[in-house]
C-alpha atoms as a PDB file:
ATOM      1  CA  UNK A   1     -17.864 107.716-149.752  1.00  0.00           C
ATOM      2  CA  UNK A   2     -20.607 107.378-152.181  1.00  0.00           C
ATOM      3  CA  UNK A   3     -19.949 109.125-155.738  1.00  0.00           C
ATOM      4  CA  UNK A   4     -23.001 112.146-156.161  1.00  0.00           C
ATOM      5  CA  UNK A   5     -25.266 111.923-159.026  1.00  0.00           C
ATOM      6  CA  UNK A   6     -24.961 113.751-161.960  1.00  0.00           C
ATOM      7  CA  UNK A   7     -24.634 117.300-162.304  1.00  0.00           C
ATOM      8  CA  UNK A   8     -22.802 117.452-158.787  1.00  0.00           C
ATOM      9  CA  UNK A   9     -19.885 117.404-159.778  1.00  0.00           C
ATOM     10  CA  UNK A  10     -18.081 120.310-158.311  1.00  0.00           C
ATOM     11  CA  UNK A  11     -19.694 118.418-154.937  1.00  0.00           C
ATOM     12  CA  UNK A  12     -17.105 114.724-155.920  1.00  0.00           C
ATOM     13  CA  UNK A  13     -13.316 116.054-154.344  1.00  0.00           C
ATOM     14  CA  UNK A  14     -10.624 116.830-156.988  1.00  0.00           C
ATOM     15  CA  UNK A  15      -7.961 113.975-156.951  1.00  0.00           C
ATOM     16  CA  UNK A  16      -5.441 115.862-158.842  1.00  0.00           C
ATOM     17  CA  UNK A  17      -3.143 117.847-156.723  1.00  0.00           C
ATOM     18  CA  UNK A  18      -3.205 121.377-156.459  1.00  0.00           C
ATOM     19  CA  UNK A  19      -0.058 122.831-157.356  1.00  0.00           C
ATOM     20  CA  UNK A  20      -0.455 125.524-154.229  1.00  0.00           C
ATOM     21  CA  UNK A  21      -0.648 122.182-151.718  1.00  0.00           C
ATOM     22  CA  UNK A  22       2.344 120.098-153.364  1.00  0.00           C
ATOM     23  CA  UNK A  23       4.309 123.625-152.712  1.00  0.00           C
ATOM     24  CA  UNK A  24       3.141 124.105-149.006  1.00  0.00           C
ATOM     25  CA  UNK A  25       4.069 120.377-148.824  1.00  0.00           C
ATOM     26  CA  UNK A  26       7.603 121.002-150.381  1.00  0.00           C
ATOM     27  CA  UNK A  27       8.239 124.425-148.445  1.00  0.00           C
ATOM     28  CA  UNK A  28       6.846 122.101-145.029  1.00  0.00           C
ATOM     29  CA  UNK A  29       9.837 118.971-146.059  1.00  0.00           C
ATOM     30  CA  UNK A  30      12.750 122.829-145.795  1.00  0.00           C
ATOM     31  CA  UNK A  31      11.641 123.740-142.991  1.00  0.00           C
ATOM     32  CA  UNK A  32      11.357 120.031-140.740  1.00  0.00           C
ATOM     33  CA  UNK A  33      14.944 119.981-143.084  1.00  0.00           C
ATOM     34  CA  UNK A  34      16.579 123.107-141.084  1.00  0.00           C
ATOM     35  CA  UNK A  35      15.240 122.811-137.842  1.00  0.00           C
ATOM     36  CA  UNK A  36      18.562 121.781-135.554  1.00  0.00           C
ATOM     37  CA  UNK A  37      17.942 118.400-134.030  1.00  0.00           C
ATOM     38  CA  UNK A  38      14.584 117.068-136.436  1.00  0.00           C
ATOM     39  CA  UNK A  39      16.637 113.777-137.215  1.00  0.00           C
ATOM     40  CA  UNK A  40      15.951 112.417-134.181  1.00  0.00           C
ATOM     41  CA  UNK A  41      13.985 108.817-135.056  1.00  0.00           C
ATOM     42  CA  UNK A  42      14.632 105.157-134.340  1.00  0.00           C
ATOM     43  CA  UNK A  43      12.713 102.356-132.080  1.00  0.00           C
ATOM     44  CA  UNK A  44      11.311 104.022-129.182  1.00  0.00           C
ATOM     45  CA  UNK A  45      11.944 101.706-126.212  1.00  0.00           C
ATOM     46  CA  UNK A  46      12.239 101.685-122.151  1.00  0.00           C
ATOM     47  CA  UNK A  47      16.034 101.301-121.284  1.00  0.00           C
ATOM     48  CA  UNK A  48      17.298 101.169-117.219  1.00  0.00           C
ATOM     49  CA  UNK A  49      21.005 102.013-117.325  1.00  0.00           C
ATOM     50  CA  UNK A  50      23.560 101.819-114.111  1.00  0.00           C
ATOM     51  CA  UNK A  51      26.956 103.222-114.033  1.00  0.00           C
ATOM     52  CA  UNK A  52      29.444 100.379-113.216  1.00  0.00           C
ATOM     53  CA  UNK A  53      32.013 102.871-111.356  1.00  0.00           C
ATOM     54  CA  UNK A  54      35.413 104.744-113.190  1.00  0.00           C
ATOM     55  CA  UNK A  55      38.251 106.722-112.428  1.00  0.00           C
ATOM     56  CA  UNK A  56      37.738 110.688-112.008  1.00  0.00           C
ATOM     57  CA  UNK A  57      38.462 112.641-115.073  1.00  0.00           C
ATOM     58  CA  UNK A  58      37.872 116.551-115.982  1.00  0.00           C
ATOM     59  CA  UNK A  59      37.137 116.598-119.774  1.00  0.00           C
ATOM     60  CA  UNK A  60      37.906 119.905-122.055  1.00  0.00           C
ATOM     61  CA  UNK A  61      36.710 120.367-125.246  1.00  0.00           C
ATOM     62  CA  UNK A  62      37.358 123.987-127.531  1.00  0.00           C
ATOM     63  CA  UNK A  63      36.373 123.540-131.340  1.00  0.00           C
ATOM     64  CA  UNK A  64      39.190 126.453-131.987  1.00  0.00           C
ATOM     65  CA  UNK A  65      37.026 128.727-133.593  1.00  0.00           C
ATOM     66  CA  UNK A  66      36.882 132.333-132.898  1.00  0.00           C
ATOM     67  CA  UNK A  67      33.446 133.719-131.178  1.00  0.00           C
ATOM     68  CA  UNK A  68      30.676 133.871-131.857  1.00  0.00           C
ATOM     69  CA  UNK A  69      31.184 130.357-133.509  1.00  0.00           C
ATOM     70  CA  UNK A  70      33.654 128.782-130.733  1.00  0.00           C
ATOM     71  CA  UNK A  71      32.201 126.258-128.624  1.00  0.00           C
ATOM     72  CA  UNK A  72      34.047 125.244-125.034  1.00  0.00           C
ATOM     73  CA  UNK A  73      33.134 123.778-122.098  1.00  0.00           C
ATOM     74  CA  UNK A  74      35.163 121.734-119.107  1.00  0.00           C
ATOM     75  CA  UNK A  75      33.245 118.925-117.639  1.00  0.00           C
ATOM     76  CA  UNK A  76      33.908 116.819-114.597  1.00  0.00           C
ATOM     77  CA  UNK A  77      32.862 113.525-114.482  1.00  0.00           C
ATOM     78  CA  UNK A  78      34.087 109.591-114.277  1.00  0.00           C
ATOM     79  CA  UNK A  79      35.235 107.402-117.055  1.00  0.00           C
ATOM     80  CA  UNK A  80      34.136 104.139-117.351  1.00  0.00           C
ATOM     81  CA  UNK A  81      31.291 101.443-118.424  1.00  0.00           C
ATOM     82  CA  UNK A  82      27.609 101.071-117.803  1.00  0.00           C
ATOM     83  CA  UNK A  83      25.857  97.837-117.484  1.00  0.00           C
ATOM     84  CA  UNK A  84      22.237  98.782-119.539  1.00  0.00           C
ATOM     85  CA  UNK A  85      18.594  96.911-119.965  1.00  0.00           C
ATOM     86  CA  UNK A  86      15.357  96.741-122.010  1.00  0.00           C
ATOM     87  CA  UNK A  87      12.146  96.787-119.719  1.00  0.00           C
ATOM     88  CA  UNK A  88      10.675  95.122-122.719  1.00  0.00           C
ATOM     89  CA  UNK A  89      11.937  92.231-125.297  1.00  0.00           C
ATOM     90  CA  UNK A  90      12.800  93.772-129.046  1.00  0.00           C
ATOM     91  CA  UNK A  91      15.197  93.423-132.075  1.00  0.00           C
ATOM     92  CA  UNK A  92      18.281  94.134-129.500  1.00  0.00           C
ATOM     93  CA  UNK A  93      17.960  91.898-127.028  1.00  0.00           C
ATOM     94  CA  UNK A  94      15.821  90.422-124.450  1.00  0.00           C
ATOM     95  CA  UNK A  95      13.886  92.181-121.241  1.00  0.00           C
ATOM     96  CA  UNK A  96      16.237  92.319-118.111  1.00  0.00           C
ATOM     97  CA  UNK A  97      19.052  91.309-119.779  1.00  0.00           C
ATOM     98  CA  UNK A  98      21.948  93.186-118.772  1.00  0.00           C
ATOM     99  CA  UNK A  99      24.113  94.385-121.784  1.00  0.00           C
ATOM    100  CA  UNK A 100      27.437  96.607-121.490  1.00  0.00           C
ATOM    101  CA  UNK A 101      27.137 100.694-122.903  1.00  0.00           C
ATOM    102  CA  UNK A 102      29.505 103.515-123.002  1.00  0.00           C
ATOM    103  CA  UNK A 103      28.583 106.969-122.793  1.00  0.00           C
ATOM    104  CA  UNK A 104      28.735 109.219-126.099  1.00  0.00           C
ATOM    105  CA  UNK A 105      28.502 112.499-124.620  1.00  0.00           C
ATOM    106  CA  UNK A 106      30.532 114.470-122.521  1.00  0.00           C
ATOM    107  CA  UNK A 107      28.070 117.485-121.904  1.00  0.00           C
ATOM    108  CA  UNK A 108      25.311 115.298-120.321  1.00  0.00           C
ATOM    109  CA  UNK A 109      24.960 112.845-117.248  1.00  0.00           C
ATOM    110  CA  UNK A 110      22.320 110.141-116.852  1.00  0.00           C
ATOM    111  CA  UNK A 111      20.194 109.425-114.018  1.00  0.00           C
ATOM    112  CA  UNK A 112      21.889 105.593-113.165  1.00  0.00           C
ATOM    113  CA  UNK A 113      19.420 103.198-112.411  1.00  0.00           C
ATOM    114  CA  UNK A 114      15.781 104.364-113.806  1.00  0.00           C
ATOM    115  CA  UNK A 115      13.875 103.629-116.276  1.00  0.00           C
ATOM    116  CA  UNK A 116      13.945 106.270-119.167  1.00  0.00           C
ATOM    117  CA  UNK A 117      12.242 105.892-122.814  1.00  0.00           C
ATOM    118  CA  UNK A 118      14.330 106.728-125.442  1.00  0.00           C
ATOM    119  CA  UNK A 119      15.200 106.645-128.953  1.00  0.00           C
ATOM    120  CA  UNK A 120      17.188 103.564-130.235  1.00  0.00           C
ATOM    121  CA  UNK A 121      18.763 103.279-133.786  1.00  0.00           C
ATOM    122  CA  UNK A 122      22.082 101.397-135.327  1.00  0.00           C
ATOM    123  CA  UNK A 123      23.732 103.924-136.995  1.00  0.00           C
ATOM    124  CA  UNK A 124      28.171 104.708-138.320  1.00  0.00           C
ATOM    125  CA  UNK A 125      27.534 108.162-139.134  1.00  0.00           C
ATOM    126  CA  UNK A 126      27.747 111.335-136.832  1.00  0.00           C
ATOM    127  CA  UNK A 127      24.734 113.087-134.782  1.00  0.00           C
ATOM    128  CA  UNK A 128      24.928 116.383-132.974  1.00  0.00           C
ATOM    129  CA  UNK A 129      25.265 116.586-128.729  1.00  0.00           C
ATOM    130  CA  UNK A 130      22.803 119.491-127.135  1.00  0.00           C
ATOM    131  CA  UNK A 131      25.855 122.085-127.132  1.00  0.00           C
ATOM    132  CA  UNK A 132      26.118 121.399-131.230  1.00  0.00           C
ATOM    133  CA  UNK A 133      29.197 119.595-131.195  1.00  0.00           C
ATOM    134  CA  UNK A 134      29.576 117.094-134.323  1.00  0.00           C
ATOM    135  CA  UNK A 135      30.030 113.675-132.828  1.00  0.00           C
ATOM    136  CA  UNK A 136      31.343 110.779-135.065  1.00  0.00           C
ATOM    137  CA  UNK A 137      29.274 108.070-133.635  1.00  0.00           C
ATOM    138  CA  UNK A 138      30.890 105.883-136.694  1.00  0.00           C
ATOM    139  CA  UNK A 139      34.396 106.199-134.884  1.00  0.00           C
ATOM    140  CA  UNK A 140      33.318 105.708-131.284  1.00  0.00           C
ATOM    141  CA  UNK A 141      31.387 102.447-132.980  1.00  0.00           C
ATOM    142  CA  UNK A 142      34.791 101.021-134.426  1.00  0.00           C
ATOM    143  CA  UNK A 143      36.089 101.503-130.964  1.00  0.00           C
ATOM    144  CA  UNK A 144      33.688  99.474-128.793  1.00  0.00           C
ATOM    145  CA  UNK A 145      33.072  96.900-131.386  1.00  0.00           C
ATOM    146  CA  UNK A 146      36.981  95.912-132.066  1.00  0.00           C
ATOM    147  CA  UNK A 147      38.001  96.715-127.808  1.00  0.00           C
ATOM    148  CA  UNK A 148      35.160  96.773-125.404  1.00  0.00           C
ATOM    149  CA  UNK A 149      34.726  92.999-124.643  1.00  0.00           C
ATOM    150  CA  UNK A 150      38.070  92.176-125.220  1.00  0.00           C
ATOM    151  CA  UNK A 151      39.677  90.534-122.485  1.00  0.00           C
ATOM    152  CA  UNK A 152      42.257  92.215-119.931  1.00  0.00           C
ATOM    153  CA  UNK A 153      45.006  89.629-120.834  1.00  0.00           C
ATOM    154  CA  UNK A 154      44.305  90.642-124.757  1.00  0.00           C
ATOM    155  CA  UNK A 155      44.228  94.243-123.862  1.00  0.00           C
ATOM    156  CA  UNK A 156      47.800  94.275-121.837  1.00  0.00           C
ATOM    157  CA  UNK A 157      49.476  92.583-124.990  1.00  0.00           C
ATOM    158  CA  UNK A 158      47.783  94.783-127.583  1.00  0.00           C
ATOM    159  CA  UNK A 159      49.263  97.729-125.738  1.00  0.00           C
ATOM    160  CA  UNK A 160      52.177  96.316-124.810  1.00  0.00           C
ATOM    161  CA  UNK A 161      51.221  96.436-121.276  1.00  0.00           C
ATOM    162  CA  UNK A 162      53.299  93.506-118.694  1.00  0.00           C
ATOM    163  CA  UNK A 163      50.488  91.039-117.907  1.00  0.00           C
ATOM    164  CA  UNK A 164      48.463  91.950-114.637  1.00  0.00           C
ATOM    165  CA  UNK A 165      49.067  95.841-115.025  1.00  0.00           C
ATOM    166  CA  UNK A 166      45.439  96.648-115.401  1.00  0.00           C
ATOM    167  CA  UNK A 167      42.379  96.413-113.142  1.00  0.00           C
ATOM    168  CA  UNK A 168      38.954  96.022-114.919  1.00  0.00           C
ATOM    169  CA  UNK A 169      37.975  99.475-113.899  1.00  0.00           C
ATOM    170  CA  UNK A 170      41.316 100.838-115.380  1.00  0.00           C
ATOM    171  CA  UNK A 171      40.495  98.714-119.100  1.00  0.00           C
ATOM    172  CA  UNK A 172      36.692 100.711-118.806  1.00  0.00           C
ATOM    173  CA  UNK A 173      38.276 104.133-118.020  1.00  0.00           C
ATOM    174  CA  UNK A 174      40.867 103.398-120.908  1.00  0.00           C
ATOM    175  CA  UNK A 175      37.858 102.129-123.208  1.00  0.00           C
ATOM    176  CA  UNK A 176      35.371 105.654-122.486  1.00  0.00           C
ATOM    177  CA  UNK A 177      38.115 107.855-123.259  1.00  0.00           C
ATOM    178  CA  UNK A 178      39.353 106.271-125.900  1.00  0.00           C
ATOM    179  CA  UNK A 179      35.474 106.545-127.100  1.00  0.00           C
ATOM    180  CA  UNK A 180      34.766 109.966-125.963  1.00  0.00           C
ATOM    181  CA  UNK A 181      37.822 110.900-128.020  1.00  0.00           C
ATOM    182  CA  UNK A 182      37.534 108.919-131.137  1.00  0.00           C
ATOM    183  CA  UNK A 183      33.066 110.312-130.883  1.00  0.00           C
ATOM    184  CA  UNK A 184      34.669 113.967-130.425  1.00  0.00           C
ATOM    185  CA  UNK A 185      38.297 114.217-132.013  1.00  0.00           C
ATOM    186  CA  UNK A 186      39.021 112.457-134.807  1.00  0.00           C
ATOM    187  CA  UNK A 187      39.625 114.621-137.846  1.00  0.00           C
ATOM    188  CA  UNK A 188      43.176 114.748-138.903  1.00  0.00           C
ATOM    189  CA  UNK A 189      44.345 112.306-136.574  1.00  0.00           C
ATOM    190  CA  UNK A 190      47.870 111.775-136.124  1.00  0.00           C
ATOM    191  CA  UNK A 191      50.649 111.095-133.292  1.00  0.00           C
ATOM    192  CA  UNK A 192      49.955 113.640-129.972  1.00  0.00           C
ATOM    193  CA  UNK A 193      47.245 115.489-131.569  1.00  0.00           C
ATOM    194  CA  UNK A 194      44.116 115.067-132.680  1.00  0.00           C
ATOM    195  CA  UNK A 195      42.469 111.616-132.562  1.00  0.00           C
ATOM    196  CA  UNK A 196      44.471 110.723-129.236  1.00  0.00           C
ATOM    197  CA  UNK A 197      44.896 112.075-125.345  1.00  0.00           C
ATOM    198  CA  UNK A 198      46.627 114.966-125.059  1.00  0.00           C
ATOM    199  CA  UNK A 199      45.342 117.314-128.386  1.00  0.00           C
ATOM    200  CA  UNK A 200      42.955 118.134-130.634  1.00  0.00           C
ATOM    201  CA  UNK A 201      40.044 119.717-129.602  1.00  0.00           C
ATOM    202  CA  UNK A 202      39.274 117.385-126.756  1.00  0.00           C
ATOM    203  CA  UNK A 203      41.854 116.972-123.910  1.00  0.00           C
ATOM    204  CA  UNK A 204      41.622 115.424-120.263  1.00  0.00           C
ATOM    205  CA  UNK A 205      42.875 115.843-117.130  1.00  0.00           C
ATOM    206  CA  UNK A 206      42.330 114.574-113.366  1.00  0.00           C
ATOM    207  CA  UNK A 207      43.052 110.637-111.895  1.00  0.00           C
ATOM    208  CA  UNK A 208      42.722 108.579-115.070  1.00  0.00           C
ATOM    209  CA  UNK A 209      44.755 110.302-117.551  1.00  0.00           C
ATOM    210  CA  UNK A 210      47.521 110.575-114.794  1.00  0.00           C
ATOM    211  CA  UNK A 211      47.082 106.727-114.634  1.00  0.00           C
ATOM    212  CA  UNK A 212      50.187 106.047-117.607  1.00  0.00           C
ATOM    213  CA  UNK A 213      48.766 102.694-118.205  1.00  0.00           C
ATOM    214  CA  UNK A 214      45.265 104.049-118.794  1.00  0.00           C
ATOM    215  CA  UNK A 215      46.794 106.338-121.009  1.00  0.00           C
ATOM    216  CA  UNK A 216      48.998 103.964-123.163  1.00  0.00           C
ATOM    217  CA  UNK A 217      45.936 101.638-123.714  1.00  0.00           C
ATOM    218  CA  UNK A 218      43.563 104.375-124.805  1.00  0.00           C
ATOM    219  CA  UNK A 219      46.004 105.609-127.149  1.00  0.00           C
ATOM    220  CA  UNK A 220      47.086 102.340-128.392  1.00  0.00           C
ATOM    221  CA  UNK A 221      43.177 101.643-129.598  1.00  0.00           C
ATOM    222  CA  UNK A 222      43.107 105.420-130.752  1.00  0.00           C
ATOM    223  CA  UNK A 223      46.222 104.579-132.496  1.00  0.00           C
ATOM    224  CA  UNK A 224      44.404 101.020-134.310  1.00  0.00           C
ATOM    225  CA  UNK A 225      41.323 103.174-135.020  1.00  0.00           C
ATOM    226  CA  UNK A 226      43.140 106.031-136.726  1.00  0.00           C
ATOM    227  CA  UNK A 227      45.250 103.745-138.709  1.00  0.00           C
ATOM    228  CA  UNK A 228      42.661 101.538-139.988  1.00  0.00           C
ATOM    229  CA  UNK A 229      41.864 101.775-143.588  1.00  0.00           C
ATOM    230  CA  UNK A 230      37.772 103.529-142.672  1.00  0.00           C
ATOM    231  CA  UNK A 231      38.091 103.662-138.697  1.00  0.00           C
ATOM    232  CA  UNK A 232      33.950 103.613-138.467  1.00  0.00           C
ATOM    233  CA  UNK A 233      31.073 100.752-137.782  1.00  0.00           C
ATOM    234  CA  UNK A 234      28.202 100.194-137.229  1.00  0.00           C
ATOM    235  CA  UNK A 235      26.907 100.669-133.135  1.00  0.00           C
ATOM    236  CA  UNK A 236      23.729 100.597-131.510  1.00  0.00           C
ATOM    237  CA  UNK A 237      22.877 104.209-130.774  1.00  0.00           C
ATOM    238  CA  UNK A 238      20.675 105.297-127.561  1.00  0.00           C
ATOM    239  CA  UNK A 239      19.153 108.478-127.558  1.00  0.00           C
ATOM    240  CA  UNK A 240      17.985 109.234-124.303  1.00  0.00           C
ATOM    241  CA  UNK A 241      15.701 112.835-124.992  1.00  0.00           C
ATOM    242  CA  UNK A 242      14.664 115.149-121.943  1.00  0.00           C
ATOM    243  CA  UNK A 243      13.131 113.773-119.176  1.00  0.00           C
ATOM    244  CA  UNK A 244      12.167 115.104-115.781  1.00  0.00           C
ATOM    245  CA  UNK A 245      13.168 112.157-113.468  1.00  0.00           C
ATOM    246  CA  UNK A 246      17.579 113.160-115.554  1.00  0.00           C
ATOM    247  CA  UNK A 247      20.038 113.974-113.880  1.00  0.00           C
ATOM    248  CA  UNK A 248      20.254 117.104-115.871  1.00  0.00           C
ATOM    249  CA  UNK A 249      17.655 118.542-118.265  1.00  0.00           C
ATOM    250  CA  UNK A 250      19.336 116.407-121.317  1.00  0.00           C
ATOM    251  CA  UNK A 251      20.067 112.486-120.526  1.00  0.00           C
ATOM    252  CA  UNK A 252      23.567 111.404-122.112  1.00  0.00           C
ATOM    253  CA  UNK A 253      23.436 108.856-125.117  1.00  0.00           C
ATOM    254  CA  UNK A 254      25.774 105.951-125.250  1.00  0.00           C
ATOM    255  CA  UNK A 255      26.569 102.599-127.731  1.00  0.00           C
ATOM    256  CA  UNK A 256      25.884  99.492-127.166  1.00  0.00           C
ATOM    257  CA  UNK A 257      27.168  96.347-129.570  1.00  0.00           C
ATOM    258  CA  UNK A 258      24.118  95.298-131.950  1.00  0.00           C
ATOM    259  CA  UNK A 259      23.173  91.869-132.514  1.00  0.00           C
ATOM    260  CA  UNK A 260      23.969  90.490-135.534  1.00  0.00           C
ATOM    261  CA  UNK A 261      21.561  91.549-138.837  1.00  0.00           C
ATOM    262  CA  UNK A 262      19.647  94.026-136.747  1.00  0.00           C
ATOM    263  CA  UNK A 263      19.362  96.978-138.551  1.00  0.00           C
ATOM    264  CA  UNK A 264      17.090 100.395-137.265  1.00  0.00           C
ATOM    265  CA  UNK A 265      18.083 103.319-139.011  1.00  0.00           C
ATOM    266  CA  UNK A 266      17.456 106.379-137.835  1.00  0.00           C
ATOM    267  CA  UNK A 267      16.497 109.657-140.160  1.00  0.00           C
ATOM    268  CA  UNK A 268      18.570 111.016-142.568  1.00  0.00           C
ATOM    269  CA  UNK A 269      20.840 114.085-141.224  1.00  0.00           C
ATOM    270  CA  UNK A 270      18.877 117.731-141.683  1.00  0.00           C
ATOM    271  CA  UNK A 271      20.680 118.768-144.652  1.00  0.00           C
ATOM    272  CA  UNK A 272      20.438 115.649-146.426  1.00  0.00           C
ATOM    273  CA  UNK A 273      16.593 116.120-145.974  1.00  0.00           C
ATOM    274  CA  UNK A 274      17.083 119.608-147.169  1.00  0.00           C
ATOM    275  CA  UNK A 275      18.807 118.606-150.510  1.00  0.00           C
ATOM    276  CA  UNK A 276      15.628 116.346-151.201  1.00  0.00           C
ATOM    277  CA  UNK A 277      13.486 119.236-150.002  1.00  0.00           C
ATOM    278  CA  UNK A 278      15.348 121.484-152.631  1.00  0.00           C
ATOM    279  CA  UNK A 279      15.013 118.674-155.327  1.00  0.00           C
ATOM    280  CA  UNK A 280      11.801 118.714-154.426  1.00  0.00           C
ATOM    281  CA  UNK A 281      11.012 122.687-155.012  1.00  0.00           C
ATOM    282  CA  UNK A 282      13.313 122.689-158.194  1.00  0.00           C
ATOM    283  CA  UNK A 283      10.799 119.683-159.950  1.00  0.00           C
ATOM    284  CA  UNK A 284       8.026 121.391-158.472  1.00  0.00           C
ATOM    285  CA  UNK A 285       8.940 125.167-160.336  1.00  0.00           C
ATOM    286  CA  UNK A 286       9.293 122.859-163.654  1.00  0.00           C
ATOM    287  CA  UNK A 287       5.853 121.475-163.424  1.00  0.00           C
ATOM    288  CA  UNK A 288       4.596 125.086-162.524  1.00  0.00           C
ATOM    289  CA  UNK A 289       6.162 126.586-165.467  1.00  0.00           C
ATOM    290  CA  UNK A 290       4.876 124.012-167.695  1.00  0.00           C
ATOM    291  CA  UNK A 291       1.321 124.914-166.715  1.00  0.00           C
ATOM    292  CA  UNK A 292       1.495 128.068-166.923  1.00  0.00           C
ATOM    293  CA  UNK A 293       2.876 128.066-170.447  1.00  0.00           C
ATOM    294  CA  UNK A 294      -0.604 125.957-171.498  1.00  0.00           C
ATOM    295  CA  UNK A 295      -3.117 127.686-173.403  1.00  0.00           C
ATOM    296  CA  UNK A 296      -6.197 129.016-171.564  1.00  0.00           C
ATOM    297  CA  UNK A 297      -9.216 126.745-172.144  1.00  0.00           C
ATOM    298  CA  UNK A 298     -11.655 128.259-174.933  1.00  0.00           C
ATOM    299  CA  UNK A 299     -15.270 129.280-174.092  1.00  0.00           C
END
């Protein structure tokens, strides 16, 4: 842009901002801050996911609280693992690579076998499923990173299981609900209620929680998780958004285990963007009361 000659000057753009546009800007940051579900951000990549096969399970979940703020739902589904790949080389791994991922959410289903795009991110803290239940994501981490390629042998004696008592398919079934419960049910954990099978908010029923050795393995890992001095970590998070070729109108995510130093962080939560949005307004009013408390220009 070439500066205009003298006595244009009104014509040259102001560079100092006006305090109307830093307040639209500020008032913009609140409301992308309270809209439900704007912290959705990480590496957007092509994923193909198939289901590896589980044991039949009927899920329950009731946060407790009276209407209209009570959530509660029954879903029937299958527990176990899914065998996952990029289309496309990237920080996580290599194209066609197949790399092991549990589901995180217990409202959704995923169409197994094609290729969806979705958002990927590493994250330990908690993210919302499309009912508005809190997951921990942190907690279901801890889980797959300390348990999910452990071997059966190591699994049996952990538990205290006699050595051959579990299939492979009985270990995955074990792992996703000890997952789903640590993702959904972990405040206040202790012995029979919440953080393990059979209370809290989130309770099963169906083939694999009448399988006692499923049960006693899930509960053992709960147990390990709920005793451990933070319980979270780190997990590679896949957020598989709406897409017309899912099973149902929202795709399930699930965690996968990260390489090691690879680090995609998704947005902060909404309300920590609106405490920066409200910093922001609270600065702004200062500046605005400073100016107006100048003296009008003479002449």
């Amino acid at each position: 842009m070439k500066r205009p000659p003298s006595g244009t000057r009104a014509a040259w753009p102001d560079r100092r901002k006006s305090p109307r546009l830093v307040l639209a800007a500020a008032l913009a940051l609140v409301c992308v801050a309270l809209v439900p579900g704007s912290a959705r951000a990480g590496m957007q990549l092509q994923a193909s996911t198939t289901f590896n096969g589980g044991i039949g399970v009927t899920a329950h979940y009731n946060n407790g609280l009276p209407s209209p703020n009570q959530i509660a739902f029954s879903v029937s589904t299958q527990a176990g693992s899914f065998s996952s790949s990029w289309t496309t080389a990237n920080p996580f791994g290599s194209a066609n690579s197949p790399f092991l991922t549990y589901c995180v959410d217990i409202s959704t289903f995923l169409a197994s076998g094609q290729v969806v795009t979705a958002l990927v991110s590493t994250t330990n803290g908690t993210a919302a499923d499309q009912r508005q239940v809190t997951r921990n994501i942190g907690a279901a981490g801890w889980v797959f990173n300390n348990f999910a390629n452990q071997a059966l042998a190591a699994l049996e004696s952990f538990s205290g299981l006699s050595s051959g008592s579990l299939s492979q398919q009985e270990a995955q079934a074990a792992m996703q609900l000890a997952i789903w419960e640590a993702a959904y049910d972990t405040n206040g954990a202790s012995s029979g209620a919440l953080g393990y099978l059979g209370g809290g908010a989130l309770t099963f029923s169906g083939t694999a929680t009448g399988n006692s050795d499923v049960v006693t393995l899930a509960n053992a890992i709960l147990n390990a998780r709920n005793t451990d001095s933070s319980g979270i970590s780190t997990i590679g998070f896949i957020d598989y958004p709406p897409n017309s070729i899912a099973a149902t109108p929202t795709n399930q995510d699930q965690i996968f285990g990260i390489p090691e130093g690879v680090q995609i962080n998704a947005v902060p939560e909404p309300s920590t963007l609106a405490m920066a949005a409200a910093g922001a307004l609270v600065g702004l009013g200062a500046m605005l009361r400073r100016r107006s408390k100048r003296p009008a220009p003479l002449g």
